[in-house]
Protein backbone atom coordinates (compact mmCIF):
# COMPACT_ATOMS: atom_id res chain seq x y z
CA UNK A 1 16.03 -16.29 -4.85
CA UNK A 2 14.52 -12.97 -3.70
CA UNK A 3 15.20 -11.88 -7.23
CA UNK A 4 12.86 -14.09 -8.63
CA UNK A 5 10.51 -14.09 -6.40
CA UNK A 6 10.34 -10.31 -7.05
CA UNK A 7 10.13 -10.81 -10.58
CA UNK A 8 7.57 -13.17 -10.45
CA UNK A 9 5.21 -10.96 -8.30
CA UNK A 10 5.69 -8.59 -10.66
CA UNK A 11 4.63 -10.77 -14.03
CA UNK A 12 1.69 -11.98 -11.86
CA UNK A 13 0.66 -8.25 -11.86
CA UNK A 14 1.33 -7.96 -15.59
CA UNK A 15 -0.46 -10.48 -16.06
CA UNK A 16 -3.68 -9.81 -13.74
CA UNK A 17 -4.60 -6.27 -15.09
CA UNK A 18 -4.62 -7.82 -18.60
CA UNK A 19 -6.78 -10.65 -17.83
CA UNK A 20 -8.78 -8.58 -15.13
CA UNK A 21 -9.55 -5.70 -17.07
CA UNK A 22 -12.59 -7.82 -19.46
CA UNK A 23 -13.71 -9.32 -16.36
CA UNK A 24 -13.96 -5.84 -14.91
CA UNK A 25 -16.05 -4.27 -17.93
CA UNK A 26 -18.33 -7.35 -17.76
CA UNK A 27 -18.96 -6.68 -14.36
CA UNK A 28 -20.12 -3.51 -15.13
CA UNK A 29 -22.21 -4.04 -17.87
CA UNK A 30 -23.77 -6.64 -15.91
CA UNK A 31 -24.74 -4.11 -12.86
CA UNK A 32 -26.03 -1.95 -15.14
CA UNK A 33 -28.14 -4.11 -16.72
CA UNK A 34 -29.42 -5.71 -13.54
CA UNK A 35 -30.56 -1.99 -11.86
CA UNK A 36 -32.41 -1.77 -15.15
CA UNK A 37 -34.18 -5.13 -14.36
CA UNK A 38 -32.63 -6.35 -17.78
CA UNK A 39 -30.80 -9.92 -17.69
CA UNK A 40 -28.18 -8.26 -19.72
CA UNK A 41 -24.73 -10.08 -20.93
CA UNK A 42 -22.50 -12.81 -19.05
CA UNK A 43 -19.80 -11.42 -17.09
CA UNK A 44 -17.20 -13.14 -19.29
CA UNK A 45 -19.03 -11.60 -22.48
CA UNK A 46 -15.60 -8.94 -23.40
CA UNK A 47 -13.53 -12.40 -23.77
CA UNK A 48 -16.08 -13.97 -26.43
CA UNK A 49 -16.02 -10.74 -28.03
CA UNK A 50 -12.31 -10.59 -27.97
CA UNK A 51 -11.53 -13.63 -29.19
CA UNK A 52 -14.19 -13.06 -32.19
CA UNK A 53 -12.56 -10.10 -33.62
CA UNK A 54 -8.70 -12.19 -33.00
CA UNK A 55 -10.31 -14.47 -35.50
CA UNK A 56 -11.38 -11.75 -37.81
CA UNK A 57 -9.62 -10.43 -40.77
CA UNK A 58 -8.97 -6.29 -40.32
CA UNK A 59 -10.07 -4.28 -43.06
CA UNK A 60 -8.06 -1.67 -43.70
CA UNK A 61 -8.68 1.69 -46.06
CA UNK A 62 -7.09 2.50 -49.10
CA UNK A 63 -5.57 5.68 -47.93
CA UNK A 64 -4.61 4.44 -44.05
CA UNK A 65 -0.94 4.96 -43.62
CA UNK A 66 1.27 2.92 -41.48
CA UNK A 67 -0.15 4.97 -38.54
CA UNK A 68 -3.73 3.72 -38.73
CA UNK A 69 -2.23 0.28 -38.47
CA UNK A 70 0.33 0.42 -35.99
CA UNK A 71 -1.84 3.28 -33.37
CA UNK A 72 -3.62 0.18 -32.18
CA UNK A 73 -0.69 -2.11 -30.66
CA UNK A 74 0.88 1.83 -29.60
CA UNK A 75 -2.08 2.60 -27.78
CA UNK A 76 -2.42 -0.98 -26.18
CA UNK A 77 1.35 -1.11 -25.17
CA UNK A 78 1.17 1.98 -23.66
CA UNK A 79 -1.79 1.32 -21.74
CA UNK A 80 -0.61 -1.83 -20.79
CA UNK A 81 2.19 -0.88 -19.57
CA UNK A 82 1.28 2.25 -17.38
CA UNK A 83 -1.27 -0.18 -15.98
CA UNK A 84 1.16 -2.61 -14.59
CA UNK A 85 3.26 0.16 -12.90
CA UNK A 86 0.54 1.06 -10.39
CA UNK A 87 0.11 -1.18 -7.82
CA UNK A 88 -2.60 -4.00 -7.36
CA UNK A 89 -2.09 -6.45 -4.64
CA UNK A 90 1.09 -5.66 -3.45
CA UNK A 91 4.07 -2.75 -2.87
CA UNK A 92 7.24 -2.59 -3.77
CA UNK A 93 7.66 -4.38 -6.96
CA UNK A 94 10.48 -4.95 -9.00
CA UNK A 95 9.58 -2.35 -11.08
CA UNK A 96 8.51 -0.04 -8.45
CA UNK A 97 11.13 2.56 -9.16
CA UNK A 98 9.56 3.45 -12.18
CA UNK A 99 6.36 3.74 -10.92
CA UNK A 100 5.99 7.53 -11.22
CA UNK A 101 2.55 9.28 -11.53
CA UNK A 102 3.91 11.76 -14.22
CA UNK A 103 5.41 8.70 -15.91
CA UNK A 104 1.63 6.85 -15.81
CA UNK A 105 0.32 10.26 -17.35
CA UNK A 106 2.83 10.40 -19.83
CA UNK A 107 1.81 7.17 -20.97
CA UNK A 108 -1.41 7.76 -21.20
CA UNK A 109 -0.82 10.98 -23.01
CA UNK A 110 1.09 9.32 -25.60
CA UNK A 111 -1.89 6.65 -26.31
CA UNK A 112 -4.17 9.30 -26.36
CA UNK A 113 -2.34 10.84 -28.69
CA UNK A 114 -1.71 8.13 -31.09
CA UNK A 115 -5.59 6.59 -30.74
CA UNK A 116 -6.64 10.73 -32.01
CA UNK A 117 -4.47 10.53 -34.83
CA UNK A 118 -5.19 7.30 -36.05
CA UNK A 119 -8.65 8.59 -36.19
CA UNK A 120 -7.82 11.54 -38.41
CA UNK A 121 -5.62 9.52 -40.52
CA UNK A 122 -8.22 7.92 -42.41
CA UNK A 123 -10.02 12.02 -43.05
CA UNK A 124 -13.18 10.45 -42.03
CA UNK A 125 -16.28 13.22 -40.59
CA UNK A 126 -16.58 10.77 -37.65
CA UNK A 127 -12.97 10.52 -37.16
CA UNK A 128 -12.28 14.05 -36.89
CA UNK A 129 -14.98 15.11 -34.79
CA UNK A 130 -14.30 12.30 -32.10
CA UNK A 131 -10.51 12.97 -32.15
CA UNK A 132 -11.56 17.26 -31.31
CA UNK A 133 -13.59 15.77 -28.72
CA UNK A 134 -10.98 13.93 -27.28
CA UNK A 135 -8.26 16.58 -27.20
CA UNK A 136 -10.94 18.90 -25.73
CA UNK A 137 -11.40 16.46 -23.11
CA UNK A 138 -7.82 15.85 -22.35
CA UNK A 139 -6.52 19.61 -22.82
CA UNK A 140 -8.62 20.46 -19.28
CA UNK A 141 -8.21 16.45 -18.00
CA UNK A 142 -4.57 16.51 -18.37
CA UNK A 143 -3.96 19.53 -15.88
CA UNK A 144 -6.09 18.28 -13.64
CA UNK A 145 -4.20 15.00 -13.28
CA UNK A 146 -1.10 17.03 -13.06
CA UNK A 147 -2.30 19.05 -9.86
CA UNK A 148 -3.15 15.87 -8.76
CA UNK A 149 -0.18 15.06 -8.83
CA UNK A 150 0.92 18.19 -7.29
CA UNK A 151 -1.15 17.25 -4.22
CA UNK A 152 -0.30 14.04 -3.83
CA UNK A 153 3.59 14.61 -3.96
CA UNK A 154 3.23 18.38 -1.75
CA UNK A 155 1.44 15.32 1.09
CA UNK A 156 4.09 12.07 0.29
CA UNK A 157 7.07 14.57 -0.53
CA UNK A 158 7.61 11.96 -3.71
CA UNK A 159 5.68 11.19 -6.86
CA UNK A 160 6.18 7.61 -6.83
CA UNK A 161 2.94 5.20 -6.01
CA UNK A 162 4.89 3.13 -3.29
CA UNK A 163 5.75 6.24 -1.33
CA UNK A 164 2.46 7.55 -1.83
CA UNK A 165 0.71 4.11 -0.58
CA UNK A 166 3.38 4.04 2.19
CA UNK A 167 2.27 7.79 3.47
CA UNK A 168 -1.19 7.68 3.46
CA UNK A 169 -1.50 4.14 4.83
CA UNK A 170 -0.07 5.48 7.83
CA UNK A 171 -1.96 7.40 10.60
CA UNK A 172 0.04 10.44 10.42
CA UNK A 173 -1.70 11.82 7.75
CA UNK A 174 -4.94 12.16 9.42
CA UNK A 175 -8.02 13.74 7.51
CA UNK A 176 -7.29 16.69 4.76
CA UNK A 177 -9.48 18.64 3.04
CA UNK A 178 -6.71 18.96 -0.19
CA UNK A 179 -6.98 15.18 0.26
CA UNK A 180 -10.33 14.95 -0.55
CA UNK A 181 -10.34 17.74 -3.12
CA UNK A 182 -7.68 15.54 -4.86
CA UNK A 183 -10.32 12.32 -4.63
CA UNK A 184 -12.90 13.71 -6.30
CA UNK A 185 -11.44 15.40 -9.17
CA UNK A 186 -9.39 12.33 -9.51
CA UNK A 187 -12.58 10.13 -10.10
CA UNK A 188 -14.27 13.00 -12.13
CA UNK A 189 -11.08 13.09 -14.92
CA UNK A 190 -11.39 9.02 -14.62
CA UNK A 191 -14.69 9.20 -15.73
CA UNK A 192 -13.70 11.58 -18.35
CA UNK A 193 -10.63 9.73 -19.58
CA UNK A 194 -12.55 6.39 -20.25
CA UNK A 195 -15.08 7.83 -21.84
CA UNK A 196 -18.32 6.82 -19.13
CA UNK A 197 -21.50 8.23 -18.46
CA UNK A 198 -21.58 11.63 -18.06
CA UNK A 199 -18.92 12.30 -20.59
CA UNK A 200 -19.67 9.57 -22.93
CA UNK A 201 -21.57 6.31 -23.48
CA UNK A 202 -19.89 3.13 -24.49
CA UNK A 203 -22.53 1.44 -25.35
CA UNK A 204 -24.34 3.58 -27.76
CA UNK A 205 -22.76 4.87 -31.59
CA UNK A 206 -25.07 8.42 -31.57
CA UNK A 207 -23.12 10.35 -34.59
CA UNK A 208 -23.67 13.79 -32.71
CA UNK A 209 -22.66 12.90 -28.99
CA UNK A 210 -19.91 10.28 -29.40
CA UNK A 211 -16.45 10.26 -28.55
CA UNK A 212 -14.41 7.41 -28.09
CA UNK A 213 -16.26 5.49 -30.78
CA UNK A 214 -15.91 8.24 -33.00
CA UNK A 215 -12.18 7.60 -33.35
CA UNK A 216 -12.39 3.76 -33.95
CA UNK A 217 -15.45 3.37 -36.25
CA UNK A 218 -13.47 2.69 -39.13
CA UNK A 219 -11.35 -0.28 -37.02
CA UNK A 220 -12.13 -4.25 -37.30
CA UNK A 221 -10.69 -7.40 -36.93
CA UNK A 222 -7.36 -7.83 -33.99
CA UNK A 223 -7.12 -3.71 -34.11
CA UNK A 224 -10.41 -3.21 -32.55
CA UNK A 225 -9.50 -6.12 -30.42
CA UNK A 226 -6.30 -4.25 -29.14
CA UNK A 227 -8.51 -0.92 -28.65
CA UNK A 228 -11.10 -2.33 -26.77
CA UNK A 229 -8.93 -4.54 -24.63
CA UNK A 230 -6.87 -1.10 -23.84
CA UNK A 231 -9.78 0.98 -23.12
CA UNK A 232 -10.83 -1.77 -20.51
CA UNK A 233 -7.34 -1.73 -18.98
CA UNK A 234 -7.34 1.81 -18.75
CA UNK A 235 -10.74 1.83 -16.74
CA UNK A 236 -9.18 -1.37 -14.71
CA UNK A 237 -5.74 1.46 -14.00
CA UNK A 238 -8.07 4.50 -13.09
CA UNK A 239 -9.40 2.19 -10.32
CA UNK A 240 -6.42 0.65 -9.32
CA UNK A 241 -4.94 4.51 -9.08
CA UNK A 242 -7.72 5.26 -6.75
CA UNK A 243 -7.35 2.77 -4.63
CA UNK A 244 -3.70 2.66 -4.40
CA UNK A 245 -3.65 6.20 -3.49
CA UNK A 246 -6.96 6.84 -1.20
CA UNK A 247 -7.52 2.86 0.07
CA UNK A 248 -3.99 2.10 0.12
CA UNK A 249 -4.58 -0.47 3.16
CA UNK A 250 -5.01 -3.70 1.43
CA UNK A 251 -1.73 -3.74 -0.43
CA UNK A 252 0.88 -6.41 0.46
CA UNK A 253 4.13 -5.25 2.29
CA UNK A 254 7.10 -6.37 -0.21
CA UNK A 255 8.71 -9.88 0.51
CA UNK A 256 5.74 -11.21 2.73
CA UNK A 257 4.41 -14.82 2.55
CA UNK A 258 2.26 -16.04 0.41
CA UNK A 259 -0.62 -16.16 2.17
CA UNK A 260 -0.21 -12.44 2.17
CA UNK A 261 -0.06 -11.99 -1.19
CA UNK A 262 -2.98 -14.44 -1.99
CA UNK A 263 -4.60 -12.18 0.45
CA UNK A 264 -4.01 -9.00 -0.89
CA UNK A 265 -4.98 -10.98 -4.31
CA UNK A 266 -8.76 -11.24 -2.61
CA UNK A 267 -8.70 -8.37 -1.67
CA UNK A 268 -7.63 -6.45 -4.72
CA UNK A 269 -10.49 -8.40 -6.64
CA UNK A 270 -13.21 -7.05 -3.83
CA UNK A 271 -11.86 -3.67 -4.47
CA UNK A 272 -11.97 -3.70 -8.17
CA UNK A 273 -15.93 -5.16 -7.55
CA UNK A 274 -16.69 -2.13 -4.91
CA UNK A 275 -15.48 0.73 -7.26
CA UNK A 276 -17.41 -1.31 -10.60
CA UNK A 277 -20.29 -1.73 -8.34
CA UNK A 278 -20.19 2.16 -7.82
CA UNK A 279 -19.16 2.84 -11.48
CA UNK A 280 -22.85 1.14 -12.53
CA UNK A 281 -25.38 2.64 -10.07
CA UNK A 282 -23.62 6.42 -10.73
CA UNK A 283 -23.89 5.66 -14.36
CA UNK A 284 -27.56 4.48 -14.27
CA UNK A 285 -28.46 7.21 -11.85
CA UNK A 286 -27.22 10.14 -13.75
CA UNK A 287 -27.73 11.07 -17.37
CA UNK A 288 -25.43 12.15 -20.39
CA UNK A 289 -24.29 15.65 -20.81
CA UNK A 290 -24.27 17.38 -23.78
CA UNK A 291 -21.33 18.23 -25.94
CA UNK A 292 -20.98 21.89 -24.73
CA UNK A 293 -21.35 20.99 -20.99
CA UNK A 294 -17.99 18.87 -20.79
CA UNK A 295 -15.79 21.49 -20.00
CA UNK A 296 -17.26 22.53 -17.18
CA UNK A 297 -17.74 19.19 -15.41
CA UNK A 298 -14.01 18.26 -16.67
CA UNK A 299 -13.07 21.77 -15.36
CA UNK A 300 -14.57 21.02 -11.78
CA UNK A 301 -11.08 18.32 -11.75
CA UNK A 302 -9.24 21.49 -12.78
CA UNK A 303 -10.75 23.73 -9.91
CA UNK A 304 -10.46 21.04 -7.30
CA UNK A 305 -7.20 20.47 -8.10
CA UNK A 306 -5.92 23.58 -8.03
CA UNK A 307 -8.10 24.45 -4.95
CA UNK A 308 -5.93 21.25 -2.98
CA UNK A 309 -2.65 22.43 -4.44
CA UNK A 310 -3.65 25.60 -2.96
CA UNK A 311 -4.26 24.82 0.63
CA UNK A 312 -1.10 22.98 0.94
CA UNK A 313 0.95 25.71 0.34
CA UNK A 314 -1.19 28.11 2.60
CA UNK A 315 -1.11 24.95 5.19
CA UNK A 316 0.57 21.87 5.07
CA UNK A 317 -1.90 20.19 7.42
CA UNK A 318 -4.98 20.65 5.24
């Protein structure tokens, strides 16, 4: 019985990043247009324009090989995936062992690196330039996350989420400065990974600026569907990463009742409408960078990183 219960907390999860992660861009979108005094779209606007490209047919190139057609389900399976291993509402899942920080990079890595080559495959201008972009990006974001990392397991003594959420949920851990180092270049390389103002803007297709978009131009149909449902599940897992690690409080102790669970449910919805909230006014308060300025606001994740790693190993109480 406490085998399936398990298991069924854990498809729940599955199942709520995919279903939460439109919801979550709508939100957004919706913010943003409201502190621009625009009425902007409905909330539930990614489904509609989901399930219109589902019912589309995808045109495909002549000269796309099997990668350009199978990069989109790679990306979105990998995505996917690494999503559901962080936790939302609750600790201690059933799949909880695996939930390793390198592991969630790893994933992402790999989608990265399939969405860049499908983007190449094609020999498109676009294509080419957006995939450079994105390795750029991720050659100085990628580090970054892994000093993260460093931090976070130098603190917990583990690189798994559930230890992490246990440790800094508890009062022993007090204030740190590597702490907060960590924070800030974590949000930084999320804003950087899913492509957001500063870095990038979703909403726009400018031919000399974009990045993300560059890579997918040539997409239609159920691919783009897959790609734009992942890149909203990868801005729902950034989120849920940051407030697993740094607001660790609301998640649900394993085998509690479930009231507990609907209430870390709530609660996990509130959070995910906090950091979107956020995610709007920064983006309508700051404007984009140029090309040639990205590394050094992706390298500030670099430096901080480093700079926490650093004062660990000096002191383990900072």
């Amino acid at each position: 019985m406490e085998l399936i219960s398990s298991l069924l907390v854990q498809v729940m999860q599955m199942t709520l990043v995919l279903l939460a992660a439109p919801l979550l861009t709508g939100f957004v979108r919706k913010v943003k247009a409201r502190l621009q005094r625009r009425r902007g779209p409905s909330v539930i606007q990614p489904y509609r324009d989901l399930l219109r490209l589902l019912k589309k047919e995808a045109v495909v190139a002549e000269n796309a090989s099997w990668i350009f057609r199978a990069a989109p389900y790679l990306v979105f399976a990998a995505t996917w995936v690494a999503a559901a291993l962080v936790p939302t509402f609750a600790k201690g899942l059933l799949f909880s062992w695996s939930a390793d920080l390198i592991a969630i990079i790893a994933l992402l890595g790999s989608a990265r690196f399939f969405l860049a080559l499908a983007g190449m495959d094609i020999g498109t201008a676009f294509g080419g330039i957006g995939s450079s972009r994105e390795m750029m990006i991720a050659s100085l974001a990628e580090p970054a996350m892994l000093l993260i990392v460093f931090t976070m397991a130098l603190v917990a003594h583990s690189t798994q989420l559930s230890d992490v959420a246990d440790l800094l949920s508890s009062p022993n851990v007090g204030l740190r400065v590597s702490l907060g180092l960590a924070a800030i270049a974590l949000i930084i390389v999320a804003i950087a990974e899913n492509g957001r103002i500063p870095v990038d803007n979703p909403a726009t297709h400018l031919e000399l600026t974009m990045v993300h978009e560059a890579m997918v131009l040539e997409y239609s149909g159920r691919h783009l569907a897959m790609i734009e449902l992942a890149a909203s599940v990868k801005l729902l897992l950034y989120i849920s990463l940051i407030g697993c690690i740094f607001v660790p409080w609301t998640l649900t102790e394993p085998g509690a009742s479930v009231a507990s669970y609907l209430a870390g449910f709530g609660l996990y919805l509130a959070k995910l409408a906090v950091f979107g909230f956020l995610l709007a006014v920064f983006e309508t308060m700051i404007a984009k960078m140029r090309v040639f300025r990205l590394p050094d606001f992706v390298g500030t994740a670099l430096m901080l990183g480093l700079l926490g790693t650093l004062l660990l190993f000096v002191s383990r109480s900072l």
